[in-house]
PDB file of N, CA and C in Angstrom:
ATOM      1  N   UNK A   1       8.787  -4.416 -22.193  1.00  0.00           N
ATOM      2  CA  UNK A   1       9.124  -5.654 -21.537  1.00  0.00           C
ATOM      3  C   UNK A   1       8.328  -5.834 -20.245  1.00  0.00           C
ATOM      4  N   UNK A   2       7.583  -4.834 -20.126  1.00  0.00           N
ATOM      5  CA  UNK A   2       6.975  -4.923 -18.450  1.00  0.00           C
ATOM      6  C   UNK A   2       5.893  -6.188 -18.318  1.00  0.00           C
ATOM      7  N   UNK A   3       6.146  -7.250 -17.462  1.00  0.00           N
ATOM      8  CA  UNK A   3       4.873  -8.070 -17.464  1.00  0.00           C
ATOM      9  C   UNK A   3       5.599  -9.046 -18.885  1.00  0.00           C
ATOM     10  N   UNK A   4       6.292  -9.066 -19.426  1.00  0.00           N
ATOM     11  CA  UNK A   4       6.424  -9.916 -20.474  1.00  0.00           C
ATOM     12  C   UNK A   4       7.473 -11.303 -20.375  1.00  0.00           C
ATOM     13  N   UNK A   5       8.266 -11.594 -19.186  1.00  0.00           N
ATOM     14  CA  UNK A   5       8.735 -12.490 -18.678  1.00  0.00           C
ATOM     15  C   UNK A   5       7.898 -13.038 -17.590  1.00  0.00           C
ATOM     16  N   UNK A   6       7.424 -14.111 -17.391  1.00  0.00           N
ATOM     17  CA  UNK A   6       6.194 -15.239 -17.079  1.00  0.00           C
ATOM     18  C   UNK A   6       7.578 -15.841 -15.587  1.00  0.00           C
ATOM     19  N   UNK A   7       7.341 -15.038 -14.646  1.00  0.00           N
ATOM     20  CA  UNK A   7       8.410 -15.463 -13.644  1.00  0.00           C
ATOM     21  C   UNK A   7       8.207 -16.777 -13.379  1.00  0.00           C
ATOM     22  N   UNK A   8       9.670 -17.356 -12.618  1.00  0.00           N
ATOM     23  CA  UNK A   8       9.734 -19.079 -12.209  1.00  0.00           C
ATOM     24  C   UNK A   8      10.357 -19.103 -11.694  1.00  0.00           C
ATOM     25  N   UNK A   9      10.264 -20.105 -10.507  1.00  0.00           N
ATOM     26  CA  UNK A   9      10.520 -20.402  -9.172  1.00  0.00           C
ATOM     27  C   UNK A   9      11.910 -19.924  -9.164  1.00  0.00           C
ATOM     28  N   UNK A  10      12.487 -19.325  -8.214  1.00  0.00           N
ATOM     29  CA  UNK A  10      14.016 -18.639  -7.876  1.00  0.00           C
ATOM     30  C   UNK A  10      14.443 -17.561  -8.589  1.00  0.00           C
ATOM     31  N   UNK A  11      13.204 -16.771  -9.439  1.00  0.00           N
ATOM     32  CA  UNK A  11      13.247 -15.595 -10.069  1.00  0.00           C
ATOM     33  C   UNK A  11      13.340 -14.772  -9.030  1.00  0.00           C
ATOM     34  N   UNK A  12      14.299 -13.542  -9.084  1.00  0.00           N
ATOM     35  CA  UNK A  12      13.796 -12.601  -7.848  1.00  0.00           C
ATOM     36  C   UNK A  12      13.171 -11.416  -9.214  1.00  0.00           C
ATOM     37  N   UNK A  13      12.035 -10.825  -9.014  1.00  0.00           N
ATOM     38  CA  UNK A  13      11.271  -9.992  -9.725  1.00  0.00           C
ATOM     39  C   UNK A  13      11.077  -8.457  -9.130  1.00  0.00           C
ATOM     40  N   UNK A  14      10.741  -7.426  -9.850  1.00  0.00           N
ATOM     41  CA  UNK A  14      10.301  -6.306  -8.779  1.00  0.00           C
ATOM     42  C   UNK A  14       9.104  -6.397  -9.415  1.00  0.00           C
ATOM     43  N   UNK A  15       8.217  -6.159  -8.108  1.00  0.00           N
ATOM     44  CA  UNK A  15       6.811  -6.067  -8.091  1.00  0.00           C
ATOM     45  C   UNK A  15       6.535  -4.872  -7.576  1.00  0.00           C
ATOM     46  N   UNK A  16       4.832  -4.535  -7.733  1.00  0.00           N
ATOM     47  CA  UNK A  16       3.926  -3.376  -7.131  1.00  0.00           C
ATOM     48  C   UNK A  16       3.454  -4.530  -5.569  1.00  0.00           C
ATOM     49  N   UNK A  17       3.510  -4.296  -4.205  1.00  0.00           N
ATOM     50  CA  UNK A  17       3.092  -5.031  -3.232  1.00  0.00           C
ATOM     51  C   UNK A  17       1.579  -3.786  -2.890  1.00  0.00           C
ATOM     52  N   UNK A  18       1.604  -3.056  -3.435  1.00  0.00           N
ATOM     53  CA  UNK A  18       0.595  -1.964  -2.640  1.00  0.00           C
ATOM     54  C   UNK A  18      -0.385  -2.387  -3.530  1.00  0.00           C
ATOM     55  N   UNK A  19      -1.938  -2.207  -2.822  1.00  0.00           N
ATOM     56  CA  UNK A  19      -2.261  -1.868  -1.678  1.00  0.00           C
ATOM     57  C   UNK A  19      -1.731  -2.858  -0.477  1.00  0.00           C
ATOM     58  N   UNK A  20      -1.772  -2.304   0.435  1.00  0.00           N
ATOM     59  CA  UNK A  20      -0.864  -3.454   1.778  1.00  0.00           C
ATOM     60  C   UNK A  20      -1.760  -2.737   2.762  1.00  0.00           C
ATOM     61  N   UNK A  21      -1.732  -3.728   3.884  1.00  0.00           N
ATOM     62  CA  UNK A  21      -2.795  -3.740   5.116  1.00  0.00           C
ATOM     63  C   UNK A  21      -1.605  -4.362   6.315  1.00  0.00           C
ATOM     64  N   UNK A  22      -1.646  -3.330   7.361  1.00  0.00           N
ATOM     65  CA  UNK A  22      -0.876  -3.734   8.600  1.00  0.00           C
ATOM     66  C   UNK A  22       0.534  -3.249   8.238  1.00  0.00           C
ATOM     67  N   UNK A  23       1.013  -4.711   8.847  1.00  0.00           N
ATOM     68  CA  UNK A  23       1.885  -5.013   8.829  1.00  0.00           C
ATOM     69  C   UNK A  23       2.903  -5.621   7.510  1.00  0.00           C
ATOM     70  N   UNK A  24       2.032  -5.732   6.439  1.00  0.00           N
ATOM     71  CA  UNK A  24       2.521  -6.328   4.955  1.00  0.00           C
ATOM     72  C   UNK A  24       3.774  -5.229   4.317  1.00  0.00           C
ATOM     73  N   UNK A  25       4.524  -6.011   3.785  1.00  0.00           N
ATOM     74  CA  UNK A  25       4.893  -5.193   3.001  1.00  0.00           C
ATOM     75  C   UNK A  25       4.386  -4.514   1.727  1.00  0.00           C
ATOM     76  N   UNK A  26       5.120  -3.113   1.469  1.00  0.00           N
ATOM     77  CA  UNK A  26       3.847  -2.105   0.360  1.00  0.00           C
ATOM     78  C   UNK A  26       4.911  -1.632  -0.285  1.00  0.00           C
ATOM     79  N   UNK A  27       4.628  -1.363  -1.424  1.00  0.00           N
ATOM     80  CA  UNK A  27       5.153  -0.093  -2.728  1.00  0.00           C
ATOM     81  C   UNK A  27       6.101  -1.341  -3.886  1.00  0.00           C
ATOM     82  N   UNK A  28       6.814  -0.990  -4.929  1.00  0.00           N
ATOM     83  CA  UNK A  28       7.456  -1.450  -5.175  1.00  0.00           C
ATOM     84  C   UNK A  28       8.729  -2.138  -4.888  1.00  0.00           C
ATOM     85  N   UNK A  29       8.705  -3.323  -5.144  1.00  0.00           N
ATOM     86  CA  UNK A  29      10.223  -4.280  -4.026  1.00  0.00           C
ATOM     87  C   UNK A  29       9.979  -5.481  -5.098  1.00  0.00           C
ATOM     88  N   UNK A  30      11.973  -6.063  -4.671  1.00  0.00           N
ATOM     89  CA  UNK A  30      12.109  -7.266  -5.287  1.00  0.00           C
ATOM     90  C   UNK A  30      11.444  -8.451  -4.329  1.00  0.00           C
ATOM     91  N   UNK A  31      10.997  -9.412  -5.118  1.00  0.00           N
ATOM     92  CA  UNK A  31      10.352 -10.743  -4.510  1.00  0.00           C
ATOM     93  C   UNK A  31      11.144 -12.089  -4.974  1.00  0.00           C
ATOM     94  N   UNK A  32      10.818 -12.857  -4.270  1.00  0.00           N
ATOM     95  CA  UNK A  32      11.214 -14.072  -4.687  1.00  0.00           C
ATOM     96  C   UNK A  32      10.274 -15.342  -5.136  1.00  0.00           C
ATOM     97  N   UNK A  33       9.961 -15.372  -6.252  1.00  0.00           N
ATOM     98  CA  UNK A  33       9.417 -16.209  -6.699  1.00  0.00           C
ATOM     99  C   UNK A  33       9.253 -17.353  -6.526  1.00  0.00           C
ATOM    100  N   UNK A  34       8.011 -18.347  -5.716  1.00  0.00           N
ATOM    101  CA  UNK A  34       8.429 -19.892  -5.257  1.00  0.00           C
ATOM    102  C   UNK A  34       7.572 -20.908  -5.811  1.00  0.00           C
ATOM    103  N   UNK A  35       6.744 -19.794  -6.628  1.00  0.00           N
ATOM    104  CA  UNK A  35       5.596 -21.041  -7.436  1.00  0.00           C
ATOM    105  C   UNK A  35       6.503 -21.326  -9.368  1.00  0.00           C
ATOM    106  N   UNK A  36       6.431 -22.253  -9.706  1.00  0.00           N
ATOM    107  CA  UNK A  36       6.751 -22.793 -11.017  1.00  0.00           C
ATOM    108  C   UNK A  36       6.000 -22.063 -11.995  1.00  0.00           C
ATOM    109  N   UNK A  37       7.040 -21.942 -13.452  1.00  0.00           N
ATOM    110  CA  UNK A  37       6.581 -21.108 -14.152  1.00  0.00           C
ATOM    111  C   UNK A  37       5.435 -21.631 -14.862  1.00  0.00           C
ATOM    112  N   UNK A  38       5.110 -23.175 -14.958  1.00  0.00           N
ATOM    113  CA  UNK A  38       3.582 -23.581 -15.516  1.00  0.00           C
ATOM    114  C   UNK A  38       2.476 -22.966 -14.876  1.00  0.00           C
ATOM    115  N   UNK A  39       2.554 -23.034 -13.664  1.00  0.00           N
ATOM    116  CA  UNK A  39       1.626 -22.778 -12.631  1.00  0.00           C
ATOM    117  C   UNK A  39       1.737 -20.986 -13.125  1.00  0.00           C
ATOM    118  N   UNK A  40       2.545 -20.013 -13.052  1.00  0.00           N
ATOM    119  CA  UNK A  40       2.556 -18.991 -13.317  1.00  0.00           C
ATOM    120  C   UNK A  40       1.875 -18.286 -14.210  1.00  0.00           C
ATOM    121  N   UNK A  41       2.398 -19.497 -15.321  1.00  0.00           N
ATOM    122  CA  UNK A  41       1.912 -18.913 -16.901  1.00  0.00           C
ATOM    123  C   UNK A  41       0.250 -19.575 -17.331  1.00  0.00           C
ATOM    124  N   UNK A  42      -0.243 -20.737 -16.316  1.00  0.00           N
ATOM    125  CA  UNK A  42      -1.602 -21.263 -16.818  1.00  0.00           C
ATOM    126  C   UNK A  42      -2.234 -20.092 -15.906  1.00  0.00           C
ATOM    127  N   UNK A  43      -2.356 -19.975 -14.626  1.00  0.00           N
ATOM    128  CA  UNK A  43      -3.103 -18.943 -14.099  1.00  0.00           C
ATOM    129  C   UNK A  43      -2.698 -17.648 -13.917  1.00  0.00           C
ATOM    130  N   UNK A  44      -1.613 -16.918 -14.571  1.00  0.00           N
ATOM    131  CA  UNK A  44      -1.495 -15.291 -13.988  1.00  0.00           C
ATOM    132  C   UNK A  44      -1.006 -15.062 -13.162  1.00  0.00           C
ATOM    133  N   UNK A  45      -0.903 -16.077 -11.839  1.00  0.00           N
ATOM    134  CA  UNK A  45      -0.648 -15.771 -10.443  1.00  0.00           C
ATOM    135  C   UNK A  45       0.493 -16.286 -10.116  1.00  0.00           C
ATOM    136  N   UNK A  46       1.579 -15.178  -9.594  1.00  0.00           N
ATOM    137  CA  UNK A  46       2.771 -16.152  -8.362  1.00  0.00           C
ATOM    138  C   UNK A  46       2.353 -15.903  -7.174  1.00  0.00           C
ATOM    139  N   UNK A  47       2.798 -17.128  -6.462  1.00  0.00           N
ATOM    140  CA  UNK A  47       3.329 -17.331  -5.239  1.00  0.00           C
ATOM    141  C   UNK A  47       4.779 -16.699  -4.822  1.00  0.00           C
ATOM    142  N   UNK A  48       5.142 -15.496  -4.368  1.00  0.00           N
ATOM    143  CA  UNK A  48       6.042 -15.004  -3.780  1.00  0.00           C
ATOM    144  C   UNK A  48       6.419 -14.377  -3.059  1.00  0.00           C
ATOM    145  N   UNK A  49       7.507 -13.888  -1.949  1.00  0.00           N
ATOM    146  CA  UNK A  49       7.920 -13.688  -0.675  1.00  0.00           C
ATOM    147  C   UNK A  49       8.333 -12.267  -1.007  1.00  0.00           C
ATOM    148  N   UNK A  50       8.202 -11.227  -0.256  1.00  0.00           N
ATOM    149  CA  UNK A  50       8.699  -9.931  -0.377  1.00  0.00           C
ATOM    150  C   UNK A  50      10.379  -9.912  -0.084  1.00  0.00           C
ATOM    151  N   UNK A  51      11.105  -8.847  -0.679  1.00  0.00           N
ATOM    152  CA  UNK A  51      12.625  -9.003   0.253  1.00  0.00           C
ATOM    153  C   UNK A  51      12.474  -7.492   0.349  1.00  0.00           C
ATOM    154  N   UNK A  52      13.303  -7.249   1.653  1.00  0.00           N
ATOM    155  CA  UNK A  52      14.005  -6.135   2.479  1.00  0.00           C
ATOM    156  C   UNK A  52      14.920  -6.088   2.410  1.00  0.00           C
ATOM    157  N   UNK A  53      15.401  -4.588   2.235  1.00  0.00           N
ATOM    158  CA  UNK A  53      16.925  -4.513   2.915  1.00  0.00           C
ATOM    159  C   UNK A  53      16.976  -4.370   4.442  1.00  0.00           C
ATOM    160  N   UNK A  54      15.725  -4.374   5.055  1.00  0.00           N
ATOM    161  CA  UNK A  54      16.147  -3.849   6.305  1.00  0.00           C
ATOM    162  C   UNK A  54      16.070  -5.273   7.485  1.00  0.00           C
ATOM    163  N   UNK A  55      17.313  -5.808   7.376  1.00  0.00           N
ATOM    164  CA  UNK A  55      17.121  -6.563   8.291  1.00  0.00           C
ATOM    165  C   UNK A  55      16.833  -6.627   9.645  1.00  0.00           C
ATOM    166  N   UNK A  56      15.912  -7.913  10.038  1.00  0.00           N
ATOM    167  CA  UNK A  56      15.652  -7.552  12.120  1.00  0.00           C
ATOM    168  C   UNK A  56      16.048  -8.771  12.534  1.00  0.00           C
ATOM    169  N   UNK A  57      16.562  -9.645  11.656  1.00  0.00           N
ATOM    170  CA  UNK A  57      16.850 -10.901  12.628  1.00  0.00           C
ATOM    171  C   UNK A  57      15.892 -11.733  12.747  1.00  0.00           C
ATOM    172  N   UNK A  58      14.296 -11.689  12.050  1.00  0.00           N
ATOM    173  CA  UNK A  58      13.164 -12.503  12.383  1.00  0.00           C
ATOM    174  C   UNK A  58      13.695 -14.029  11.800  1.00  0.00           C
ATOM    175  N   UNK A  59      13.033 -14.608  12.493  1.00  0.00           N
ATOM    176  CA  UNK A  59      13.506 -16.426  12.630  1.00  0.00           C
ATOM    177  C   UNK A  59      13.461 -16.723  11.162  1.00  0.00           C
ATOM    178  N   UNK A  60      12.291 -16.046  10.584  1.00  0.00           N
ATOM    179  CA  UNK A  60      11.754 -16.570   9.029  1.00  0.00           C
ATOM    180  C   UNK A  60      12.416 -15.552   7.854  1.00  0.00           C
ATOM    181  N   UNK A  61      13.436 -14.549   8.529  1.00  0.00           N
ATOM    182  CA  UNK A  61      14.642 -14.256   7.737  1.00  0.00           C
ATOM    183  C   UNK A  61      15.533 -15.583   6.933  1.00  0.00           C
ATOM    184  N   UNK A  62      15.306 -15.153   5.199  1.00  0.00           N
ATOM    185  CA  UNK A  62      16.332 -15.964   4.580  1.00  0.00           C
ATOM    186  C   UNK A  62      17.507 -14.698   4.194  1.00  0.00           C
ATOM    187  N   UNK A  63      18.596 -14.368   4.178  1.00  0.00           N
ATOM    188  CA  UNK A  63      19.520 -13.562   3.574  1.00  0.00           C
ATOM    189  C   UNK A  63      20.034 -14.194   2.708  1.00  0.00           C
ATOM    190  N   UNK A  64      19.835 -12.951   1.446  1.00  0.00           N
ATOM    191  CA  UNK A  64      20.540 -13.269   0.000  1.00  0.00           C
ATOM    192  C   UNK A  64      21.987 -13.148   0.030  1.00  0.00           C
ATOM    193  N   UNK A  65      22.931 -14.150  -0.935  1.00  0.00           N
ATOM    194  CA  UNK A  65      24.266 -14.010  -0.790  1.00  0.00           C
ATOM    195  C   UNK A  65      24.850 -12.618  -1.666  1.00  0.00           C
ATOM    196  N   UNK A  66      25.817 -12.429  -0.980  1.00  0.00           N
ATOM    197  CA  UNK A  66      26.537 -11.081  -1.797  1.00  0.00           C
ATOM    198  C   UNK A  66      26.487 -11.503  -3.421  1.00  0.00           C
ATOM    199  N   UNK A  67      26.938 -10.455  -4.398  1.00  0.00           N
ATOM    200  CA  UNK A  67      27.182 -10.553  -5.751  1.00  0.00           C
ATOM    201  C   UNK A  67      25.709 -10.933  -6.634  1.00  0.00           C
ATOM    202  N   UNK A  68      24.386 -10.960  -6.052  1.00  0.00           N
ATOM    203  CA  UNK A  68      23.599 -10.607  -6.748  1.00  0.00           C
ATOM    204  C   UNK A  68      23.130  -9.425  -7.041  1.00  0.00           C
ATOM    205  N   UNK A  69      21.834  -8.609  -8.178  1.00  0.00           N
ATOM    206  CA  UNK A  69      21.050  -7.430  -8.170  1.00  0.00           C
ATOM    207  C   UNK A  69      20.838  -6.824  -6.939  1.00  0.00           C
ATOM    208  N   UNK A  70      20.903  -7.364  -6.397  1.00  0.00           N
ATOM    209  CA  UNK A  70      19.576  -7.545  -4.832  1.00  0.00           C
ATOM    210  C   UNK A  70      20.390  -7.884  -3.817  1.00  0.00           C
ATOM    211  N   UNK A  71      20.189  -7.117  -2.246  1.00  0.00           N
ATOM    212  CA  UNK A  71      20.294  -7.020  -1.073  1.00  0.00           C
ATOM    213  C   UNK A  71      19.463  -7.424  -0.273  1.00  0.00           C
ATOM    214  N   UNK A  72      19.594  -7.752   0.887  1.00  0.00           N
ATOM    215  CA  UNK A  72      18.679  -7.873   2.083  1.00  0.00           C
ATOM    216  C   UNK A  72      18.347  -9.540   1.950  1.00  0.00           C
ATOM    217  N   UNK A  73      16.864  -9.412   2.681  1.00  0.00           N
ATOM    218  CA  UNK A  73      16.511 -11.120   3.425  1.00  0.00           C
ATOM    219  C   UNK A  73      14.896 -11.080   2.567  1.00  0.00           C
ATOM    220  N   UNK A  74      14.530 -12.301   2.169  1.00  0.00           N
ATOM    221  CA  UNK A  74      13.717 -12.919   2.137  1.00  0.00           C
ATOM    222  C   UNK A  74      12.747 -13.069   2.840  1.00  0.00           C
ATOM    223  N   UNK A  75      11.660 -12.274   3.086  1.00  0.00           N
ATOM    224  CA  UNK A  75      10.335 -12.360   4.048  1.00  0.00           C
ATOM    225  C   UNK A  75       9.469 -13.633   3.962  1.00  0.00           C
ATOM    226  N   UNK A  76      10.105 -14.703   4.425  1.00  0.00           N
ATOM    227  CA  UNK A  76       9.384 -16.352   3.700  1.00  0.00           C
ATOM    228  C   UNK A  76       8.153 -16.394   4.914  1.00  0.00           C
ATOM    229  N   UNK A  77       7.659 -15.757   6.006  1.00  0.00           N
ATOM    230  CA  UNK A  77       6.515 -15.912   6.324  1.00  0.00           C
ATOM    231  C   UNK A  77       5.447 -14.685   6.235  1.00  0.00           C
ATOM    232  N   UNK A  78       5.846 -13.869   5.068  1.00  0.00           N
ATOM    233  CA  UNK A  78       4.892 -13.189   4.299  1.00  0.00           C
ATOM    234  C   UNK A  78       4.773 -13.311   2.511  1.00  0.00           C
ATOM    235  N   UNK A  79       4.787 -15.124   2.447  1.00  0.00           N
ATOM    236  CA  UNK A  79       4.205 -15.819   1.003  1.00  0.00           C
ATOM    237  C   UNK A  79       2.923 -14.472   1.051  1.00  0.00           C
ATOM    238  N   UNK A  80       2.560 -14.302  -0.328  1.00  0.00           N
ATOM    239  CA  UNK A  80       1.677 -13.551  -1.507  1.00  0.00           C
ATOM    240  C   UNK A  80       1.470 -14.627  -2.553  1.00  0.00           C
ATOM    241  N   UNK A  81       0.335 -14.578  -3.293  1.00  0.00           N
ATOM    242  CA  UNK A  81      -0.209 -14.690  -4.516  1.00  0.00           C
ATOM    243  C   UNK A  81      -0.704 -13.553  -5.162  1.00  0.00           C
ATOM    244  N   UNK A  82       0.461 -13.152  -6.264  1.00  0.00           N
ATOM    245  CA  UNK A  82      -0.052 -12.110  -7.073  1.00  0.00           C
ATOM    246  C   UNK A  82      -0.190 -11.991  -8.350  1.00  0.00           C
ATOM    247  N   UNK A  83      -0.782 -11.310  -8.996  1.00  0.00           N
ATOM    248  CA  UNK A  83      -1.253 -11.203 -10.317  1.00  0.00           C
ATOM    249  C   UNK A  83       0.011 -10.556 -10.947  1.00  0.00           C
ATOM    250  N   UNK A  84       1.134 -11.726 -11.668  1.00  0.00           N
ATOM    251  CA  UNK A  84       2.540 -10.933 -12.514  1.00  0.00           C
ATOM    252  C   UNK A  84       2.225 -10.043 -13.437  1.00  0.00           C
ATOM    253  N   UNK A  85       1.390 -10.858 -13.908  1.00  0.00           N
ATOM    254  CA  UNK A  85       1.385  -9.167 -15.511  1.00  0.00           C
ATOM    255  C   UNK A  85       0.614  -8.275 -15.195  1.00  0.00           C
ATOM    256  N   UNK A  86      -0.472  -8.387 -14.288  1.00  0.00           N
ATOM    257  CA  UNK A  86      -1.276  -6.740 -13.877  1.00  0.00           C
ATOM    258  C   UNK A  86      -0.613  -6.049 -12.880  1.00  0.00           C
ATOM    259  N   UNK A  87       0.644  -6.862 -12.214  1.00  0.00           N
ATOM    260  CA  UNK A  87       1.276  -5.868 -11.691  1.00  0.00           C
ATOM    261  C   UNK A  87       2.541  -5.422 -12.203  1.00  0.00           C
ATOM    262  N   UNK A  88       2.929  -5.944 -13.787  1.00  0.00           N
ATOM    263  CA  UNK A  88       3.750  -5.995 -14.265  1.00  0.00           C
ATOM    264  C   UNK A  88       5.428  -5.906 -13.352  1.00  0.00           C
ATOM    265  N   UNK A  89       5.430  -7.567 -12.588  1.00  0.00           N
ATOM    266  CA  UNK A  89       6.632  -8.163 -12.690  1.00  0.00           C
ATOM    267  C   UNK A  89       7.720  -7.547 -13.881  1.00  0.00           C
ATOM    268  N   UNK A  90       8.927  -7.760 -13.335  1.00  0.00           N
ATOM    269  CA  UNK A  90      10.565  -6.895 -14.175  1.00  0.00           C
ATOM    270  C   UNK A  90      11.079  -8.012 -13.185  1.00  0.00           C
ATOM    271  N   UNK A  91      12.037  -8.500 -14.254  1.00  0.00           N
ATOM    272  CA  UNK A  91      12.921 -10.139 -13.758  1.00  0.00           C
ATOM    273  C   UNK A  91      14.069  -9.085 -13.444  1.00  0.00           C
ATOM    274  N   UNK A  92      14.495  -9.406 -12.416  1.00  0.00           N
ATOM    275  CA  UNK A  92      15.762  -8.972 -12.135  1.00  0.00           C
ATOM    276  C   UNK A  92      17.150  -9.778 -11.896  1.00  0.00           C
ATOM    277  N   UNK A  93      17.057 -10.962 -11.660  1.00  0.00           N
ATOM    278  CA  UNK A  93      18.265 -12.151 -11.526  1.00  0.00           C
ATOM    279  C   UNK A  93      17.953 -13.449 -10.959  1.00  0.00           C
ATOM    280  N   UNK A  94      18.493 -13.820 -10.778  1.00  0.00           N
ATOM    281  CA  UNK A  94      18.013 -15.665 -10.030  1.00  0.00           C
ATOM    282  C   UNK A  94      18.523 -15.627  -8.783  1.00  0.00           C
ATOM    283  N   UNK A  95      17.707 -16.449  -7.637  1.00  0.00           N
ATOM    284  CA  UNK A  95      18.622 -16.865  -6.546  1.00  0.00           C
ATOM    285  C   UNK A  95      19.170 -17.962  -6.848  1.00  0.00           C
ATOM    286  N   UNK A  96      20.018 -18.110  -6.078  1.00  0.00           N
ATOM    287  CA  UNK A  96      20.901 -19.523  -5.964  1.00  0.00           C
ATOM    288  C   UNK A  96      19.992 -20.668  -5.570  1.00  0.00           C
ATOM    289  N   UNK A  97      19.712 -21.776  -5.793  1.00  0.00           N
ATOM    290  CA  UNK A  97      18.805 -22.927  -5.681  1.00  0.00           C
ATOM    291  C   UNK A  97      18.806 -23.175  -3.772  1.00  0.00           C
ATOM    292  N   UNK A  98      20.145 -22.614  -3.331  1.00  0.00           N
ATOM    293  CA  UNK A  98      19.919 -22.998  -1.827  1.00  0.00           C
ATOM    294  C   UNK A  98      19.337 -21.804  -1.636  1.00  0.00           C
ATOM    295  N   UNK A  99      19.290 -20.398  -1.436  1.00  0.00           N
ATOM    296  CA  UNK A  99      18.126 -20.185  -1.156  1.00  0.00           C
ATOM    297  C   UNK A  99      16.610 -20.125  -0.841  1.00  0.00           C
ATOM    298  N   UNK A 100      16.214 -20.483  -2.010  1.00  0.00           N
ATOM    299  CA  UNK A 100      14.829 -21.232  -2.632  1.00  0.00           C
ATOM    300  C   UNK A 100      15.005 -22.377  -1.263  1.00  0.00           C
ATOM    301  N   UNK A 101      15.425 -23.273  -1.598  1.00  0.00           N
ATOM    302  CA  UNK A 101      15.205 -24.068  -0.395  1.00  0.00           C
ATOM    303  C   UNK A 101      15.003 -23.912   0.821  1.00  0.00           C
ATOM    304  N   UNK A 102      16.027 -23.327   1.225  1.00  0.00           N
ATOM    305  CA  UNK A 102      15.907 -22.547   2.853  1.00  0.00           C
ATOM    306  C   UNK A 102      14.547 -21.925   2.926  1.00  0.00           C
ATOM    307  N   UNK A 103      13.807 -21.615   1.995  1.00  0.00           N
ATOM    308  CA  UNK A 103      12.589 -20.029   1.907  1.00  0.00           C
ATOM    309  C   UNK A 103      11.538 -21.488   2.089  1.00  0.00           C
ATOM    310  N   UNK A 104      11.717 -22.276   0.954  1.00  0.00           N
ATOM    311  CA  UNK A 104      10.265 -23.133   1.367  1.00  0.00           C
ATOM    312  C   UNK A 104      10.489 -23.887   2.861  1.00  0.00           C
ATOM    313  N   UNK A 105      11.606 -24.086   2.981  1.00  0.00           N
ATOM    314  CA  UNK A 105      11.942 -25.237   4.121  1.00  0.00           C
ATOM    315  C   UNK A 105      11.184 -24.458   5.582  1.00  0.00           C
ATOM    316  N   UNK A 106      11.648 -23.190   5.428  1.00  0.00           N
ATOM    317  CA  UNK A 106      11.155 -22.006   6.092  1.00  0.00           C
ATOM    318  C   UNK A 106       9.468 -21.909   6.533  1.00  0.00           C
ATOM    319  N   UNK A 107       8.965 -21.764   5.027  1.00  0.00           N
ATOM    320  CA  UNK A 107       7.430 -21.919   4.664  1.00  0.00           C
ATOM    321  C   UNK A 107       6.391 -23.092   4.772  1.00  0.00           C
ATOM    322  N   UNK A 108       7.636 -24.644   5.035  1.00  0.00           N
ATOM    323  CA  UNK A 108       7.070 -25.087   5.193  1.00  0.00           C
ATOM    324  C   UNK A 108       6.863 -25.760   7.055  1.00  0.00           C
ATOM    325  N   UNK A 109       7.808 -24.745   7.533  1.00  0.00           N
ATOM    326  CA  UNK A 109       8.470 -25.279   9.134  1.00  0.00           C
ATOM    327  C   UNK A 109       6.663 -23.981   9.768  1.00  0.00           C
ATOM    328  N   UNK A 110       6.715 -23.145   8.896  1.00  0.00           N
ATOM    329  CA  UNK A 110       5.396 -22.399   9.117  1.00  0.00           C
ATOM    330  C   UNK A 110       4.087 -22.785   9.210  1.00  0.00           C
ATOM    331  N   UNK A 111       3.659 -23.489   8.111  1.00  0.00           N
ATOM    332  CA  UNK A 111       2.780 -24.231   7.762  1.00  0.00           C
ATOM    333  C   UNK A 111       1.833 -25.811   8.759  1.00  0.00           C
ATOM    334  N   UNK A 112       3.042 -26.084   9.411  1.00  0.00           N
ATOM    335  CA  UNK A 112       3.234 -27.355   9.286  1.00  0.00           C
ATOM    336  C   UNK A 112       3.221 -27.554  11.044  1.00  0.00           C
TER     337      UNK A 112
END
C-alpha cells in the first residue's frame, strides 16, 4: 500500500521530510496535505505542512483537535512540495475542514 493512495487536500499522511536543511523539519512525520488530489495525481507532487508534537506557541501554529490519529500543531509556515509516491506517503486520517482552513488562511496571512 505504500505510495498507493494519491493524497487530497485535508489528508494528514506520514511522509519521509529528510533530507532537511536548518531549521526544516526532518525524518519521518505526519503532514497535512493542502494541494487537491488532481493536482496531486497529474504531477506526483503535494503541497504540504509538516506537524509536531512539540508545541512552541509560534503565531503560524494550527493545533489538531483531540480524537484524531495524530497529535500536535500544524507547521503552516513551513508549506513543502513533495514527491508522494517516491517518498511513499501512508494516509493516516482526515482533518476536519476547519482546520484546512485556518492552515491556508494562515499561509495565506504569510504570503500576502
Amino acid at each position: 500500500m505504500q505510495g498507493s493512495h494519491c493524497p487530497d487536500r485535508g489528508d494528514i499522511v506520514w511522509i519521509d521530510f529528510s533530507p532537511q536543511a536548518g531549521h526544516e523539519q526532518a525524518g519521518a512525520r505526519p503532514a497535512l496535505t493542502l494541494s487537491p488530489e488532481g493536482y496531486n495525481r497529474k504531477l506526483g507532487l503535494m503541497i504540504c505542512c509538516p506537524i509536531t508534537s512539540q508545541a512552541k506557541g509560534y503565531p503560524f501554529e494550527v493545533t489538531l483537535p483531540e480524537g484524531l490519529k495524530v497529535r500536535g500543531v500544524v507547521l503552516s509556515d513551513q508549506a513543502r512540495s513533495m514527491d508522494w509516491h517516491a517518498r511513499r506517503a501512508q494516509f493516516c486520517c482526515k482533518a476536519p475542514l476547519q482546520v484546512v482552513s485556518e492552515v491556508l488562511a494562515k499561509l495565506n496571512t504569510l504570503l500576502n
